[in-house]
Protein backbone atom coordinates (compact mmCIF):
# COMPACT_ATOMS: atom_id res chain seq x y z
CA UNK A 1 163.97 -29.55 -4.15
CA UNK A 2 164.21 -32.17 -1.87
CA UNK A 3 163.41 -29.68 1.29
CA UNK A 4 159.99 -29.36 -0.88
CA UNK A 5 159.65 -33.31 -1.32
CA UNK A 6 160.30 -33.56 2.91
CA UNK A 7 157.57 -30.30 3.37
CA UNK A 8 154.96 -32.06 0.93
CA UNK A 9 155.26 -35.58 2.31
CA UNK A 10 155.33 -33.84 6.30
CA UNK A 11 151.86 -32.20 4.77
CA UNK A 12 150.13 -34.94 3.75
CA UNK A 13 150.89 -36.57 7.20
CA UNK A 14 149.53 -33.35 8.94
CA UNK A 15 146.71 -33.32 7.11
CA UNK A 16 145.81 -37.55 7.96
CA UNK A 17 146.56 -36.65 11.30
CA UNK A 18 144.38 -34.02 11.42
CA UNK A 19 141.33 -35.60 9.75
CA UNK A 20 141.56 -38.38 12.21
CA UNK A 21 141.33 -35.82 15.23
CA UNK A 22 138.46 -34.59 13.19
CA UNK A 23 136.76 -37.65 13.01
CA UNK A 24 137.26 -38.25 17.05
CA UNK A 25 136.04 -34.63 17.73
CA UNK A 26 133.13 -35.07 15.62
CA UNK A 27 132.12 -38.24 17.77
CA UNK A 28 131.73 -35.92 20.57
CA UNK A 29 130.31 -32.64 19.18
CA UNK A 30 126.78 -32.31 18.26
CA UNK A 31 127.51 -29.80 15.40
CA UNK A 32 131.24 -27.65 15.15
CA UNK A 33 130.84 -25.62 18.36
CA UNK A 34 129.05 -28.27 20.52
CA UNK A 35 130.56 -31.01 23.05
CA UNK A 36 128.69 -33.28 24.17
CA UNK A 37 128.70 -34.82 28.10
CA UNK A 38 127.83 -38.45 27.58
CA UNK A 39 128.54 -39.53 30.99
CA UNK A 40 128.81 -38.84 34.85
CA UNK A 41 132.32 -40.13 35.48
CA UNK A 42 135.03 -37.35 37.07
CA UNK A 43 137.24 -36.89 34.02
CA UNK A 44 137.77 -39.54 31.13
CA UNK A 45 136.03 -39.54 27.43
CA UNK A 46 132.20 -37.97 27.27
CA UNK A 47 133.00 -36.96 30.99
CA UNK A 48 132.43 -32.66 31.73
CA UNK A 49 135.63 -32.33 32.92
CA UNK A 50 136.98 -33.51 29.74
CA UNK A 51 134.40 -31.48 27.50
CA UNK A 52 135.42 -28.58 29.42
CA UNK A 53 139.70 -29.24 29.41
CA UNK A 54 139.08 -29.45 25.29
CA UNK A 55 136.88 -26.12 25.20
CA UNK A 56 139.38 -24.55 27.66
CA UNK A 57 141.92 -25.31 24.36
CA UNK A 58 141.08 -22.42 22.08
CA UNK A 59 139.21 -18.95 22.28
CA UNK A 60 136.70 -19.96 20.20
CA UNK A 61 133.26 -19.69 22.32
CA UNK A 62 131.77 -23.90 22.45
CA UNK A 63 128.84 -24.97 23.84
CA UNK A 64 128.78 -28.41 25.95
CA UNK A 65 126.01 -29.90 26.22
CA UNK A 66 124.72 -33.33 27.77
CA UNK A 67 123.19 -36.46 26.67
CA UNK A 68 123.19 -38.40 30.11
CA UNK A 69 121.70 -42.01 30.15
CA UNK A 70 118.97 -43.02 32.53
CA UNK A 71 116.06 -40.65 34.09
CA UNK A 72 117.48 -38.53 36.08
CA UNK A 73 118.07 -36.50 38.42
CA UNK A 74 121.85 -36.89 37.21
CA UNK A 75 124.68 -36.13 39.82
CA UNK A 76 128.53 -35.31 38.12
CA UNK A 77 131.13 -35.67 40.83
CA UNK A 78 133.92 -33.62 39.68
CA UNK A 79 137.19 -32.04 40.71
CA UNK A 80 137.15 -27.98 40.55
CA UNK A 81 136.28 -27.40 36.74
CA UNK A 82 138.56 -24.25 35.77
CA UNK A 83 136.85 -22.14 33.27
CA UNK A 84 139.47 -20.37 31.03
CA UNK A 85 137.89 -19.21 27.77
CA UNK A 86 134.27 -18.53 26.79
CA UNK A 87 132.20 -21.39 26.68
CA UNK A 88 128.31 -22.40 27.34
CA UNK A 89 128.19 -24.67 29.53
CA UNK A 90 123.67 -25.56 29.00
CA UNK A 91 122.10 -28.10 31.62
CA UNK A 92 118.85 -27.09 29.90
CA UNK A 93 119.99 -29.60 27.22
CA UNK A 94 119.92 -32.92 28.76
CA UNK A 95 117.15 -34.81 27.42
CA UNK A 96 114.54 -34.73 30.33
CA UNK A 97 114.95 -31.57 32.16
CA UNK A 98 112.25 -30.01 33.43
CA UNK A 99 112.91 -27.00 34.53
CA UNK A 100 112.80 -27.83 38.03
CA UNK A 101 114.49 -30.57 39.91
CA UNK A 102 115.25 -32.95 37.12
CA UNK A 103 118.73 -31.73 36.07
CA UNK A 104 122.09 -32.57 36.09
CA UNK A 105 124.06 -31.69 39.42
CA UNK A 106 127.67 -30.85 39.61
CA UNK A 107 128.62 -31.66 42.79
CA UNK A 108 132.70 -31.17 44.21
CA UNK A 109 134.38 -34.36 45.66
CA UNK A 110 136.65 -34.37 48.89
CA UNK A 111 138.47 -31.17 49.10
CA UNK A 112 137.08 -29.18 45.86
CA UNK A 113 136.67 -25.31 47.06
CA UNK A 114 135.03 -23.95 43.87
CA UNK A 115 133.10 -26.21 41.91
CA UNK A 116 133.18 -23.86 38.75
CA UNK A 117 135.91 -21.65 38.75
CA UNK A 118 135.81 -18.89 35.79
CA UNK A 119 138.89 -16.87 35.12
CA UNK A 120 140.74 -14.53 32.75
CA UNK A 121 138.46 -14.38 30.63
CA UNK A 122 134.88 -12.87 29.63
CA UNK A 123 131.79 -14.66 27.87
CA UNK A 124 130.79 -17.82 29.46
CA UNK A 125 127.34 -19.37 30.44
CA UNK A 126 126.41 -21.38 32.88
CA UNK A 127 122.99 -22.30 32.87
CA UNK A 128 120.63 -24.24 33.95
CA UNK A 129 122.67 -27.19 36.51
CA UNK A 130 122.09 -27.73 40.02
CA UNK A 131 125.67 -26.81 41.58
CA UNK A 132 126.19 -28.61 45.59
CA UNK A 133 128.78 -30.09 47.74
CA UNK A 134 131.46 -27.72 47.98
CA UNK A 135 134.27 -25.78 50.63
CA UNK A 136 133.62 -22.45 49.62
CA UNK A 137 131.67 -21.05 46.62
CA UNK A 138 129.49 -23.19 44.10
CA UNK A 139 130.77 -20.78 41.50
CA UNK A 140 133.90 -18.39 41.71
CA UNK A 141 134.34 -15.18 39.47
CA UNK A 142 137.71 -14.20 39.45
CA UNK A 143 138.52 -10.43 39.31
CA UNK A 144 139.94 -11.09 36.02
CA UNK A 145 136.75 -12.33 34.85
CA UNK A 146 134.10 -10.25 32.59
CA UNK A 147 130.90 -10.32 31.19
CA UNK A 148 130.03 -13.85 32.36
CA UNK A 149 126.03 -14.99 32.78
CA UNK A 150 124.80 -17.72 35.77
CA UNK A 151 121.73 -18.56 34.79
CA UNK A 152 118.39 -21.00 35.65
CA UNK A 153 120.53 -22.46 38.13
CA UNK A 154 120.20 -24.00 41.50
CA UNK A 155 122.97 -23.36 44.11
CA UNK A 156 123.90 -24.77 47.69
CA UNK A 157 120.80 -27.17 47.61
CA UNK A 158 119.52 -30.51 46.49
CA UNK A 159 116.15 -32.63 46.92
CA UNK A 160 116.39 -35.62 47.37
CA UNK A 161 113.86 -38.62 48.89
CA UNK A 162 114.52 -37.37 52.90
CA UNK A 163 114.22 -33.18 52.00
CA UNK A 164 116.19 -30.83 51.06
CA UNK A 165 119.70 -30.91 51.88
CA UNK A 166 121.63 -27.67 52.87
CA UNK A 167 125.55 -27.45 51.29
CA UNK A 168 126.37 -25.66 54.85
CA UNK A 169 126.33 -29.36 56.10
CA UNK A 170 129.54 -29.83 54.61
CA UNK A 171 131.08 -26.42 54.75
CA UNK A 172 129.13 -24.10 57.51
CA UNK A 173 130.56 -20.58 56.27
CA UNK A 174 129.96 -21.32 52.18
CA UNK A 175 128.58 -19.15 49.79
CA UNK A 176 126.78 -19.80 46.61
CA UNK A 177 128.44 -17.75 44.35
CA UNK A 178 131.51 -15.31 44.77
CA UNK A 179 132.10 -12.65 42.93
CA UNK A 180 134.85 -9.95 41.51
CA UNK A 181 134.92 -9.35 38.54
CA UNK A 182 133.16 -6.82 36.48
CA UNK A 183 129.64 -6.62 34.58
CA UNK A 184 128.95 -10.08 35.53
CA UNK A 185 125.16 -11.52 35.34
CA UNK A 186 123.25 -13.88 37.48
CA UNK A 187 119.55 -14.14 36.83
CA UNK A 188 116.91 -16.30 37.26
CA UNK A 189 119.36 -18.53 40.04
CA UNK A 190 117.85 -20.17 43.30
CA UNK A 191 120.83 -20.18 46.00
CA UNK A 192 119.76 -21.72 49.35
CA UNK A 193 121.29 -23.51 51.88
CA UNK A 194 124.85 -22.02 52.43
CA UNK A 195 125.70 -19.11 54.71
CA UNK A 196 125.47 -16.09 52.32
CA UNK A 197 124.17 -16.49 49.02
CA UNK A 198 125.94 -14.06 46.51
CA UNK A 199 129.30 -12.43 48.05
CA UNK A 200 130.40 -9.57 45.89
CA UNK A 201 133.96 -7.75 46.06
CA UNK A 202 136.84 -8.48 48.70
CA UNK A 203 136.12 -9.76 51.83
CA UNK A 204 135.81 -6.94 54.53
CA UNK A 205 137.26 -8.73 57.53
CA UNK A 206 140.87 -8.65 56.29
CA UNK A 207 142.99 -5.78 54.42
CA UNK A 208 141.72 -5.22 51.29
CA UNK A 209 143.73 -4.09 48.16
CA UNK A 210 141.73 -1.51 46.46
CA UNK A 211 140.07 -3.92 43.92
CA UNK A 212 136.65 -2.57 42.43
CA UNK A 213 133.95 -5.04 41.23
CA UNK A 214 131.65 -2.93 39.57
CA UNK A 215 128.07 -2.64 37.73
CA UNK A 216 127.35 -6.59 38.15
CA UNK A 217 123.89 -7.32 37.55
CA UNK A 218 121.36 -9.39 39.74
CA UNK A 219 117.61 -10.17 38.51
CA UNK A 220 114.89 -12.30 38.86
CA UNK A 221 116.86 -14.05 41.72
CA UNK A 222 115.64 -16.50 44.51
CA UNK A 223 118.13 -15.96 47.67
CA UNK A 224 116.86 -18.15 50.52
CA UNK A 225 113.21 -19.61 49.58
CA UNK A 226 112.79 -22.21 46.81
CA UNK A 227 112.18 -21.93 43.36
CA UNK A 228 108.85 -20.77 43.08
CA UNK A 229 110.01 -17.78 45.53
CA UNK A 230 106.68 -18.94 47.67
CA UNK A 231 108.51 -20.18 50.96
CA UNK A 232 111.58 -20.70 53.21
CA UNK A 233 110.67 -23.73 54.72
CA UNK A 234 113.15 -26.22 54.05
CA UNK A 235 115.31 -23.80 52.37
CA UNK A 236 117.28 -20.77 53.70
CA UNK A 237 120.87 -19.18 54.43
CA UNK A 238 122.05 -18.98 57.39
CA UNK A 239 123.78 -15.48 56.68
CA UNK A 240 123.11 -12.76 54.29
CA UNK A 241 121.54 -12.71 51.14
CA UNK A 242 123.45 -10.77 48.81
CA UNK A 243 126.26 -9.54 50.76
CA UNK A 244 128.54 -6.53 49.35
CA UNK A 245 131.79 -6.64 50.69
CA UNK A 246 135.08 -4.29 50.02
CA UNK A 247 135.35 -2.32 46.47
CA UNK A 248 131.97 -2.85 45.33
CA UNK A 249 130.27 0.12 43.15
CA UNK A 250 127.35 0.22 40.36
CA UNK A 251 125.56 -3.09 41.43
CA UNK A 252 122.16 -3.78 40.02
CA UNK A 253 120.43 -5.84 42.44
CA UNK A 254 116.90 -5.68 40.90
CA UNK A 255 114.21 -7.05 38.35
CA UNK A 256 111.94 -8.85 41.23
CA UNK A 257 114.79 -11.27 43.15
CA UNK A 258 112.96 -13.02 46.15
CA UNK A 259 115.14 -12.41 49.23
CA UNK A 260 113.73 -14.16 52.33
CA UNK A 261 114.93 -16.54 54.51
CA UNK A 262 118.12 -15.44 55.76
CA UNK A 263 119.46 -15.41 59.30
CA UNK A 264 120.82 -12.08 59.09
CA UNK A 265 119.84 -9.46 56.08
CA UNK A 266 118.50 -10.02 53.13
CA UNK A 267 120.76 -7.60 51.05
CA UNK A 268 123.88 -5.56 53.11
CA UNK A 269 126.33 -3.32 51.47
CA UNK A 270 128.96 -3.07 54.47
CA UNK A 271 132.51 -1.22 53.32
CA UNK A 272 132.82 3.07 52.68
CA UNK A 273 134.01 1.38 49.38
CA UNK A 274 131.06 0.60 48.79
CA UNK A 275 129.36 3.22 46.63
CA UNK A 276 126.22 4.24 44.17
CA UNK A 277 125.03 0.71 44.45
CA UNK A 278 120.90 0.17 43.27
CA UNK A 279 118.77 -1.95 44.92
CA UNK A 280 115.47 -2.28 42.89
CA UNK A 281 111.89 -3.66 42.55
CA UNK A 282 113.13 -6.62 44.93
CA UNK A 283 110.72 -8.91 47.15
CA UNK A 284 112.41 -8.57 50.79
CA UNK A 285 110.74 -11.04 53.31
CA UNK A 286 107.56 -11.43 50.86
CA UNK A 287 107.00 -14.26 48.20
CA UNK A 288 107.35 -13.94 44.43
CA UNK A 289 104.67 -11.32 43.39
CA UNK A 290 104.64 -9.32 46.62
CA UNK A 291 101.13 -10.42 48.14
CA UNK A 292 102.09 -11.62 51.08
CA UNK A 293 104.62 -12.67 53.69
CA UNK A 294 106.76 -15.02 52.32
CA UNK A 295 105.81 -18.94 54.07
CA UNK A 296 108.66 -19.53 56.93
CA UNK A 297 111.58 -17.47 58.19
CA UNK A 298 111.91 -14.25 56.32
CA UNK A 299 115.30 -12.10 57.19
CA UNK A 300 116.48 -9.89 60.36
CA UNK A 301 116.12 -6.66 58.14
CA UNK A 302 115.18 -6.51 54.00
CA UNK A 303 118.62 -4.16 53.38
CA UNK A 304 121.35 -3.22 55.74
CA UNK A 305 123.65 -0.14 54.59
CA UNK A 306 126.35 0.01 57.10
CA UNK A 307 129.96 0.66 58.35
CA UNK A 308 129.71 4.72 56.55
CA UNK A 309 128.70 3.27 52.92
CA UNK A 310 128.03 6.41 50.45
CA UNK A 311 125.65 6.91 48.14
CA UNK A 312 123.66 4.19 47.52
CA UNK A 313 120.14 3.44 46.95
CA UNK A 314 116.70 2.06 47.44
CA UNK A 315 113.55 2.00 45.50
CA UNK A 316 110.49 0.70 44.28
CA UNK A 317 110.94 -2.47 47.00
CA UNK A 318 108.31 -4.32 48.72
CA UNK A 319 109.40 -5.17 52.61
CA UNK A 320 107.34 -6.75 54.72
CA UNK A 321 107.33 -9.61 57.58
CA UNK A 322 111.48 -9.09 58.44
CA UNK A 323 112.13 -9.55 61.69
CA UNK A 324 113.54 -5.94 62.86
CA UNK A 325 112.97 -3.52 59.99
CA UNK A 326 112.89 -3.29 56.23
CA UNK A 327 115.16 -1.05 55.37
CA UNK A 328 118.33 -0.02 57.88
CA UNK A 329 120.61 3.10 57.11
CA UNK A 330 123.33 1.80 60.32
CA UNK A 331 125.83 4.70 59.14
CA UNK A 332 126.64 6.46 55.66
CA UNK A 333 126.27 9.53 54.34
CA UNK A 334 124.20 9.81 50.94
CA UNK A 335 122.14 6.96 50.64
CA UNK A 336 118.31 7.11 49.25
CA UNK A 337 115.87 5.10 50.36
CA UNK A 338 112.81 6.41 47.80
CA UNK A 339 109.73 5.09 46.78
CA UNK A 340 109.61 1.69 48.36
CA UNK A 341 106.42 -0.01 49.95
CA UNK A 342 107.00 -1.09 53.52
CA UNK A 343 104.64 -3.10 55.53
CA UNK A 344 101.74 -3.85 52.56
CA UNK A 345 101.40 -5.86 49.68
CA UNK A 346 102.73 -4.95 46.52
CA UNK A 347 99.19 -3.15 45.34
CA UNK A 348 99.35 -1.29 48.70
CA UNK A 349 96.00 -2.23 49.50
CA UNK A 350 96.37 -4.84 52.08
CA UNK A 351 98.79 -5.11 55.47
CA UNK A 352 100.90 -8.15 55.13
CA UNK A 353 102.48 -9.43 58.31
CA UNK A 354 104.19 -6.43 60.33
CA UNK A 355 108.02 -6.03 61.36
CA UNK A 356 109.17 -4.17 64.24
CA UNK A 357 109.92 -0.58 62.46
CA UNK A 358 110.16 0.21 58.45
CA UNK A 359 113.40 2.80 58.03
CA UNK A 360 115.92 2.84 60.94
CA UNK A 361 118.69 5.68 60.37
CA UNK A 362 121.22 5.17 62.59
CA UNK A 363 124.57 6.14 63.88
CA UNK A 364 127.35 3.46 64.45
CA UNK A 365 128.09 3.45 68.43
CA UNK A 366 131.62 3.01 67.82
CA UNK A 367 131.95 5.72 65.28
CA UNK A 368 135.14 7.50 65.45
CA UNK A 369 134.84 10.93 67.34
CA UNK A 370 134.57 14.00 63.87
CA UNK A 371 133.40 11.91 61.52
CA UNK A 372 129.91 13.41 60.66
CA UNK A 373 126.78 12.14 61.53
CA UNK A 374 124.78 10.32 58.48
CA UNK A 375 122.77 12.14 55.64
CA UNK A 376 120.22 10.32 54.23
CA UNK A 377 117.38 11.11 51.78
CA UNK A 378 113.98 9.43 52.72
CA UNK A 379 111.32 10.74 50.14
CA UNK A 380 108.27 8.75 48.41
CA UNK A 381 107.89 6.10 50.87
CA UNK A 382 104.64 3.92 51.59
CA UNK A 383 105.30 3.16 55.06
CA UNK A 384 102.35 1.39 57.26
CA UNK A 385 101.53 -1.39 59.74
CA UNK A 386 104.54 -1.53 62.21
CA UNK A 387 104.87 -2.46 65.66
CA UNK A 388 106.88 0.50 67.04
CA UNK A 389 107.60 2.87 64.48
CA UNK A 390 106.97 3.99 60.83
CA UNK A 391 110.58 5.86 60.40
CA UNK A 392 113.23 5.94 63.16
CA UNK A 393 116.44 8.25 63.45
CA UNK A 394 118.76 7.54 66.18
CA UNK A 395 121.36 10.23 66.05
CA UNK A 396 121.42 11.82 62.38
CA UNK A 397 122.02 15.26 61.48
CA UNK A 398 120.99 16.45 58.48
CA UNK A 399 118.49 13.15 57.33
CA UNK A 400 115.40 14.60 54.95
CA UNK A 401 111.89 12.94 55.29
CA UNK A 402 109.54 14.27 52.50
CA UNK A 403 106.76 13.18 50.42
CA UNK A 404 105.99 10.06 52.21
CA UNK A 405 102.74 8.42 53.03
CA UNK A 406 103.11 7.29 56.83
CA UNK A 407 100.34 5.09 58.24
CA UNK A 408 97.98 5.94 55.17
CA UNK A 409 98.59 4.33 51.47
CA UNK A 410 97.88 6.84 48.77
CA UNK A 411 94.31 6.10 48.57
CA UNK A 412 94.01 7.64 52.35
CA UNK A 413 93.31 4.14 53.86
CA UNK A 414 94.33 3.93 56.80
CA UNK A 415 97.36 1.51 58.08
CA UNK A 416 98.71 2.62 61.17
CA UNK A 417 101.77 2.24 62.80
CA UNK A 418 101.51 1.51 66.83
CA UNK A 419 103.89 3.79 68.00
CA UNK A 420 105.17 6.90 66.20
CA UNK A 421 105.27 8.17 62.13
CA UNK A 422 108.61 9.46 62.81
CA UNK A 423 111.06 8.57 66.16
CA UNK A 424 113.99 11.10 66.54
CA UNK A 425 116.46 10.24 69.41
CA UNK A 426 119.59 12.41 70.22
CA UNK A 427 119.06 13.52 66.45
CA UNK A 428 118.79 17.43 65.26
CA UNK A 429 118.48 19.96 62.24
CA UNK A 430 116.55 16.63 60.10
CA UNK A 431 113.75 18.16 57.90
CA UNK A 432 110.65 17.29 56.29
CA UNK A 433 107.68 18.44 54.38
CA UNK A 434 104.95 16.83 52.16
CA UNK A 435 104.66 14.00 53.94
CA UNK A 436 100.87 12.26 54.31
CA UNK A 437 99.84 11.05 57.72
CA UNK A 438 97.67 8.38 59.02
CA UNK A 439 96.96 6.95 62.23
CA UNK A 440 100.15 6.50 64.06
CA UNK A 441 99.03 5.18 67.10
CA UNK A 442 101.22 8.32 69.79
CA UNK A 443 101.31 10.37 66.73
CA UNK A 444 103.20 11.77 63.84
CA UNK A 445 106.69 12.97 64.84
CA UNK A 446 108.29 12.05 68.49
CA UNK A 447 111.41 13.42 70.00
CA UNK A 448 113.79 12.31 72.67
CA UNK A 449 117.07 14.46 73.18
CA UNK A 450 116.23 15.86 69.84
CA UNK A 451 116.44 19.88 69.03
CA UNK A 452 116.33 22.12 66.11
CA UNK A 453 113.92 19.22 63.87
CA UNK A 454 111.49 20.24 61.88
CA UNK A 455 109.39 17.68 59.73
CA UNK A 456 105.91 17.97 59.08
């Protein structure tokens, strides 16, 4: 009896105790699943960081959102912000956000790597923040993390009175988002101003352990211009794109992302880990809609496939204005490059500013001596208005070239190419039929060192 006396009198404490923490949670949560972010301090009551450390306490999806005072823009300084359970973290709900640059930004003091760091765990949101000032990634997706969404968000960039400042001015080799975990989704995201927007898998510079990051998803993107996907100017990586490192298989990079303004390619997959990868209805060196060259610097090449990467593909893209080629096959065996438009608009009725050559297919110098020359399917192509050549193999074997329309759209309008439809070059037994030919200006197929090819 008197254990149950003890047990009823500890339960009526309990319960006081925990109406009280009721009552305090209830002054910060709009309803039961929201928090709200009352102010821009670093950590402390209505802060993020504290919203965040009391969703990060049970498994129970929240939502924070923000009620900031004043006008905005609104800038939270912030320590890295470790993301441990699912939670939506909406920027879209502070009271004055437009949609563009009046938002809240999270921004990493002295020494932060990450500024959002999501791990071991799946479901969270981030949406609709501007993320800058950083060491290493805006946003990190651990290899233990799942099923997590980046959207509406601007990365590695913020206006402000004197332009747009670039996050590389802090930290030259940054990125805007890393990634590798699985089925991961970032949509409708501007990342500009670091060195390569969106690195997927391990890095390939160092030994890698065999870790796959697989069938993340990548749409309505802007990598490199602005918002409006219209121009680079002011805007811009100084790397890659979307770069695809070690252990990186099933991407879907597609759904009309604007990739322009990079120093080096817009998207690269660059590892023989690297495998059935799709690269899809993307803008590569042109603005949002495909009707012209994108305003600025566009990239070296639209997509690199390199260092013997299998089995990937490309179609249904719209490449025009990069500085060397759209599409480059540099070694790997198995990749298709179908169906994409290459040097006109996306109607295909109009040339839009030339690049040097539209498919390059070629073998690594340095490749090691038995390893087979590259295979590559090149079929359904639009490929017009270059200033060397249309399609260009540099030692492949084996490389098919059908049912393309070189120098001509489908119409029969004529769009040629100054040098050659198709440039062969120590390259032999690659075939080819069905293909439609316009007005390459030394003809349709030329061959240096190049025997037993036959594509008509």
């Amino acid at each position: 009896m008197k254990f149950m006396v003890i047990r009823s009198r500890f339960s009526k404490f309990l319960l006081l105790v925990l109406s009280a923490a009721a009552t305090c949670l209830s002054l910060n949560k709009a309803n039961a699943a929201d928090i709200i972010v009352t102010n821009a301090n670093p950590n402390g009551p209505g802060s993020l960081f504290a919203a965040l450390d009391m969703a990060n306490q049970t498994a129970t999806p929240d939502r924070i959102v923000f009620n900031l005072p004043g006008n905005g823009p609104w800038t939270i300084t912030t320590a890295t912000l470790w993301v441990i359970t699912p939670v939506v973290i909406d920027g879209t709900t502070q009271p004055g956000y437009d949609g563009a640059f009046n938002r809240v930004y999270v921004e990493g003091g002295p020494g932060v790597s990450s500024v959002f760091f999501l791990t071991n765990h799946s479901g969270t949101t981030i949406k609709g923040l501007g993320i800058y000032n950083y060491d290493n990634n805006g946003i990190t997706i651990w290899a233990d993390a799942h099923w997590n969404f980046i959207d509406d968000d601007y990365i590695g960039f913020k206006r402000t009175p004197g332009g747009i400042l670039h996050n590389t001015l802090r930290a030259p080799l940054c990125a805007g988002i890393g990634i590798q975990g699985n089925y991961n989704k970032v949509r409708r995201t501007t990342v500009s101003g670091v060195y390569n927007g969106i690195n997927i898998g391990e890095a390939i510079e160092q030994t890698t352990t065999g870790l796959v990051s697989r069938d993340n998803l990548f749409e309505y993107n802007r990598i490199g211009t602005d918002p409006t996907g219209q121009t680079t100017v002011g805007y811009g990586n100084t790397s890659t794109g979307i770069f695809l490192g070690a252990g990186v298989q099933s991407s879907w990079i597609g759904g009309y992302n604007v990739v322009a303004g990079n120093g080096g390619s817009g998207i690269e997959i660059l590892h023989p880990s690297d495998t059935n990868n799709r690269i899809y209805y993307n803008y590569l060196g042109v603005n949002d809609g495909g009707t012209r060259v994108v305003d600025g610097l566009t990239n070296n090449q639209g997509i690199l496939i390199g260092n013997r990467a299998k089995n990937n593909g490309a179609w249904g893209n719209v490449a025009a204005g990069n500085r060397f080629a759209g599409i480059i096959v540099a070694s790997g065996d198995g990749n298709w490059i179908w169906n994409n438009t290459i040097g006109l608009n996306r109607a295909q009725t109009q040339a839009i500013g030339g690049q040097n050559s539209g498919i390059v297919v070629n073998v690594d110098m340095d490749r090691s001596p038995g390893v087979a020359a590259v295979r590559n399917s090149i079929e359904g192509n639009m490929i017009c208005n270059h200033f060397l050549n249309a399609i260009e193999i540099y030692g492949g074997v084996g490389n098919g070239v059908y049912n393309n329309w070189i120098g001509t759209n489908s119409a029969g309008q004529p769009f040629a190419n100054t040098n050659w439809g198709v440039y062969l070059q120590d390259a032999s037994y690659n075939s080819g039929g069905n293909n439609a030919w316009g007005s390459n200006g030394l003809g349709r197929v030329g061959q240096v060192g190049s025997p037993n090819n036959w594509i008509e």
